[in-house]
N, C-alpha and C. Protein backbone atom coordinates (compact mmCIF):
# COMPACT_ATOMS: atom_id res chain seq x y z
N UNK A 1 -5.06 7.10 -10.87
CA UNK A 1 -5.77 6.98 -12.12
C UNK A 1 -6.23 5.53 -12.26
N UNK A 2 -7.82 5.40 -12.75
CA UNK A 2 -7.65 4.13 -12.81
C UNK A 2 -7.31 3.44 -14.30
N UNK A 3 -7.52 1.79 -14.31
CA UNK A 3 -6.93 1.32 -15.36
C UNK A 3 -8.08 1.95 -16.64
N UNK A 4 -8.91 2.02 -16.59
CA UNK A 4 -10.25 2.35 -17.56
C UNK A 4 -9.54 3.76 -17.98
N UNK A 5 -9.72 4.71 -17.27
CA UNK A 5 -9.01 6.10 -17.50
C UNK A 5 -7.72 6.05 -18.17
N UNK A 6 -6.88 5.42 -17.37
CA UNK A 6 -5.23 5.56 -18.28
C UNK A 6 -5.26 4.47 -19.74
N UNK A 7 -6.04 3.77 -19.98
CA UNK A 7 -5.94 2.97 -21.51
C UNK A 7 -7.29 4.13 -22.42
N UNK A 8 -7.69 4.64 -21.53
CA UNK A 8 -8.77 6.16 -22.80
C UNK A 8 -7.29 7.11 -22.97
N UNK A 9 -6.88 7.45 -21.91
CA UNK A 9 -5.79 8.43 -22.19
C UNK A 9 -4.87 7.64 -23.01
N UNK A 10 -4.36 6.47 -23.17
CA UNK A 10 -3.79 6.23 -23.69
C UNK A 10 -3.86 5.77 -25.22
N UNK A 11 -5.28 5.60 -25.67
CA UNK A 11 -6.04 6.11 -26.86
C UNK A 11 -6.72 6.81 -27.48
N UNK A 12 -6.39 7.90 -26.93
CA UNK A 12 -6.48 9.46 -27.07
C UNK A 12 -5.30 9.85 -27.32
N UNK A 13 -4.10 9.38 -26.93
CA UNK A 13 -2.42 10.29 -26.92
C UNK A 13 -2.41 9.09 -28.23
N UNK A 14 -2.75 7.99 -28.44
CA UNK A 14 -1.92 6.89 -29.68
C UNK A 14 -0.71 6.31 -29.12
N UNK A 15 -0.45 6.30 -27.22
CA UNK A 15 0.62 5.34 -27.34
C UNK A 15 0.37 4.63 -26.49
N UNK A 16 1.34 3.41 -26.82
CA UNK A 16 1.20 2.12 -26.32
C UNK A 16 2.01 1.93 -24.54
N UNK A 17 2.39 2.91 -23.91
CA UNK A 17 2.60 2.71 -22.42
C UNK A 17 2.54 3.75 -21.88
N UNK A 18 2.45 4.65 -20.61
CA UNK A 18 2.15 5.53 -19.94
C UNK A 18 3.33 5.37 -18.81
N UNK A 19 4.28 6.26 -18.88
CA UNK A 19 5.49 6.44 -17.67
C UNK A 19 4.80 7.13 -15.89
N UNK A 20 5.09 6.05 -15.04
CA UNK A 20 4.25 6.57 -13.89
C UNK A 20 5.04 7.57 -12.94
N UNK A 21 4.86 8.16 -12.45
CA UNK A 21 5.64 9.30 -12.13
C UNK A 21 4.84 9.35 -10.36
N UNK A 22 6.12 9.74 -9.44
CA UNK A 22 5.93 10.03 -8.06
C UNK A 22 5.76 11.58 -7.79
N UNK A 23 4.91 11.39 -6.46
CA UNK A 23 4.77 13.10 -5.80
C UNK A 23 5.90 14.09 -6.14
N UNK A 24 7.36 13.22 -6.08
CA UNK A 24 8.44 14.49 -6.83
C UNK A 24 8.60 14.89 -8.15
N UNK A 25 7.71 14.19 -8.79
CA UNK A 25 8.11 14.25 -10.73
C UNK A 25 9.06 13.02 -10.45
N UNK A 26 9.20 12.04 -10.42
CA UNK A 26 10.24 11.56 -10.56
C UNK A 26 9.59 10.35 -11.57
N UNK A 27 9.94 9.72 -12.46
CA UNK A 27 9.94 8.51 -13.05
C UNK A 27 9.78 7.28 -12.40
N UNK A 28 9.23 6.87 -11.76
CA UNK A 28 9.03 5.47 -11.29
C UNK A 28 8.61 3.92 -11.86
N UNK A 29 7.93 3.96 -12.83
CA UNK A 29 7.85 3.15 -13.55
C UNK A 29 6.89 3.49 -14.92
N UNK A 30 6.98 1.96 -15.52
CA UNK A 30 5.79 2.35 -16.92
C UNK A 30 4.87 0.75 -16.42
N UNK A 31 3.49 1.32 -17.43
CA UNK A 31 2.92 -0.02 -17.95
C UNK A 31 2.71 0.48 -19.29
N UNK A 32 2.08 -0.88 -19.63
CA UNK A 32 1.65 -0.78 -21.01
C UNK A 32 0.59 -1.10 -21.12
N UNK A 33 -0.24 -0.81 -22.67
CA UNK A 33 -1.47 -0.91 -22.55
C UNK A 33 -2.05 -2.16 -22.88
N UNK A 34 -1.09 -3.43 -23.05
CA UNK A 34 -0.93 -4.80 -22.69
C UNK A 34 -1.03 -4.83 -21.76
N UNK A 35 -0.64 -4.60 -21.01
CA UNK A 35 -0.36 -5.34 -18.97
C UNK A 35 -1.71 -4.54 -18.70
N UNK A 36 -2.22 -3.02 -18.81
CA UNK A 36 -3.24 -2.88 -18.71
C UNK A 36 -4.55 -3.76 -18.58
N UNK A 37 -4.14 -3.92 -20.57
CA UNK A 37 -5.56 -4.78 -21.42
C UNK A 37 -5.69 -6.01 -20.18
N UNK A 38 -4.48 -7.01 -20.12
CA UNK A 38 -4.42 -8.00 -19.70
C UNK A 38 -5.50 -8.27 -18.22
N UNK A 39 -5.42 -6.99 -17.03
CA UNK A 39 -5.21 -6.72 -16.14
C UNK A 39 -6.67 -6.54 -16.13
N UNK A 40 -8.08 -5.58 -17.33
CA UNK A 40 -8.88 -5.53 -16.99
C UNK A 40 -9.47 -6.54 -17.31
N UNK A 41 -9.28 -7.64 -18.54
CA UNK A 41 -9.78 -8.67 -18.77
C UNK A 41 -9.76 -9.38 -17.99
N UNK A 42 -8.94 -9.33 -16.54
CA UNK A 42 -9.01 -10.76 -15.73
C UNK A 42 -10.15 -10.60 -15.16
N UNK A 43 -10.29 -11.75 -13.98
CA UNK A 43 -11.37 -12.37 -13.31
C UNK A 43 -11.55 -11.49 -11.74
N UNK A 44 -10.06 -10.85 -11.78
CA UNK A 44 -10.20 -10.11 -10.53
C UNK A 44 -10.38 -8.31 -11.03
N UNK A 45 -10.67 -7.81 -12.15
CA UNK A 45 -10.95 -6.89 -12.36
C UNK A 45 -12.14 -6.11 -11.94
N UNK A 46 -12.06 -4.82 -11.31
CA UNK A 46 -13.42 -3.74 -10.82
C UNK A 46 -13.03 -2.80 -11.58
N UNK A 47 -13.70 -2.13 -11.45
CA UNK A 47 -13.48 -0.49 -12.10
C UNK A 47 -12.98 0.23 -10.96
N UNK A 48 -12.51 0.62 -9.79
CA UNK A 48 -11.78 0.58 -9.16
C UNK A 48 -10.18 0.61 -9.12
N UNK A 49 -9.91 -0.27 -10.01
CA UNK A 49 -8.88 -0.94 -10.24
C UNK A 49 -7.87 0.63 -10.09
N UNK A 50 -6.49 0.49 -9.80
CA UNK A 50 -5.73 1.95 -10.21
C UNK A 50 -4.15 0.98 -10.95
N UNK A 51 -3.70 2.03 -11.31
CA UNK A 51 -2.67 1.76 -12.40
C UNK A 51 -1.59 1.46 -11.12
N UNK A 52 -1.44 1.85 -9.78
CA UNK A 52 -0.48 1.81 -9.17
C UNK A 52 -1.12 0.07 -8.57
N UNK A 53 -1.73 -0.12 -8.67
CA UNK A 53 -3.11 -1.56 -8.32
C UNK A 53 -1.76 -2.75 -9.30
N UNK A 54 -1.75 -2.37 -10.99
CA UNK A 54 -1.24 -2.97 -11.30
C UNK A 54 -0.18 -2.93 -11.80
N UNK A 55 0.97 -2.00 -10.91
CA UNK A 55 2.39 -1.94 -10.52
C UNK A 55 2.88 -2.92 -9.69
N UNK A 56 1.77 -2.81 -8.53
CA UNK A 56 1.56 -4.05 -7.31
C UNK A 56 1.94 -5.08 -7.69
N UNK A 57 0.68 -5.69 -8.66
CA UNK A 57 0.50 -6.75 -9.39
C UNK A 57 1.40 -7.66 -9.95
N UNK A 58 2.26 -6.89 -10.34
CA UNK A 58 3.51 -7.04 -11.70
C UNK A 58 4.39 -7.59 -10.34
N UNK A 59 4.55 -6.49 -9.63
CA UNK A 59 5.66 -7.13 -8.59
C UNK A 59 5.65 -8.35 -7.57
N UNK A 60 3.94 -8.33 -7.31
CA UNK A 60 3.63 -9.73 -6.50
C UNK A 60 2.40 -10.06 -7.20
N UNK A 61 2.37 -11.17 -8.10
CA UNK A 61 0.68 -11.68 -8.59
C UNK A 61 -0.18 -11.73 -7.60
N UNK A 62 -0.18 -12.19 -6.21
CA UNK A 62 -0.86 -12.56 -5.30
C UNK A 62 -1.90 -11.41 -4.65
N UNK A 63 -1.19 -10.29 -5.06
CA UNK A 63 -2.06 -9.19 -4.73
C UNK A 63 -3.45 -9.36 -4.88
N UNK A 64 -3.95 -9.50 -6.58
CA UNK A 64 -5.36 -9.41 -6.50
C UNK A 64 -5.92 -10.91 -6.33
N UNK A 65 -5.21 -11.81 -5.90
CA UNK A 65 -5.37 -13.16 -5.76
C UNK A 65 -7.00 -13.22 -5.68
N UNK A 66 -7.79 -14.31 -5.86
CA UNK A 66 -8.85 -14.00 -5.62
C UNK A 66 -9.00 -15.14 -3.92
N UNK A 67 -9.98 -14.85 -3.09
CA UNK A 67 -9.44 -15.18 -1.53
C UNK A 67 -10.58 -16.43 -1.43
């Protein structure tokens, strides 16, 4: 999903984070629609972008580093 899509869904449902879930159903993580917001406002943002893009992110900044 990308980030554009999951912050409409997520102002469409009225909440403020989206729980990310693996191929088993399983719970794997959340964002919020802060780390989202944050995430499309930067300088390294495409529409492209996917929510697992900025799971990455969270765990290593350097990801979308710009090169």
């Amino acid at each position: 999903m990308t980030v554009e899509v999951a912050l409409s869904v997520m102002a469409g449902a009225r909440v403020g984070y989206l729980l990310v879930i693996d191929a088993d159903d399983q719970c794997t993580d959340s964002v919020t629609e802060a780390q989202l917001t944050a995430v499309r406002d930067g300088s390294a943002y495409s529409d492209r972008l996917r929510v697992r893009d900025v799971l990455r992110l969270r765990r290593n900044p350097d990801v979308l580093a710009p090169v």
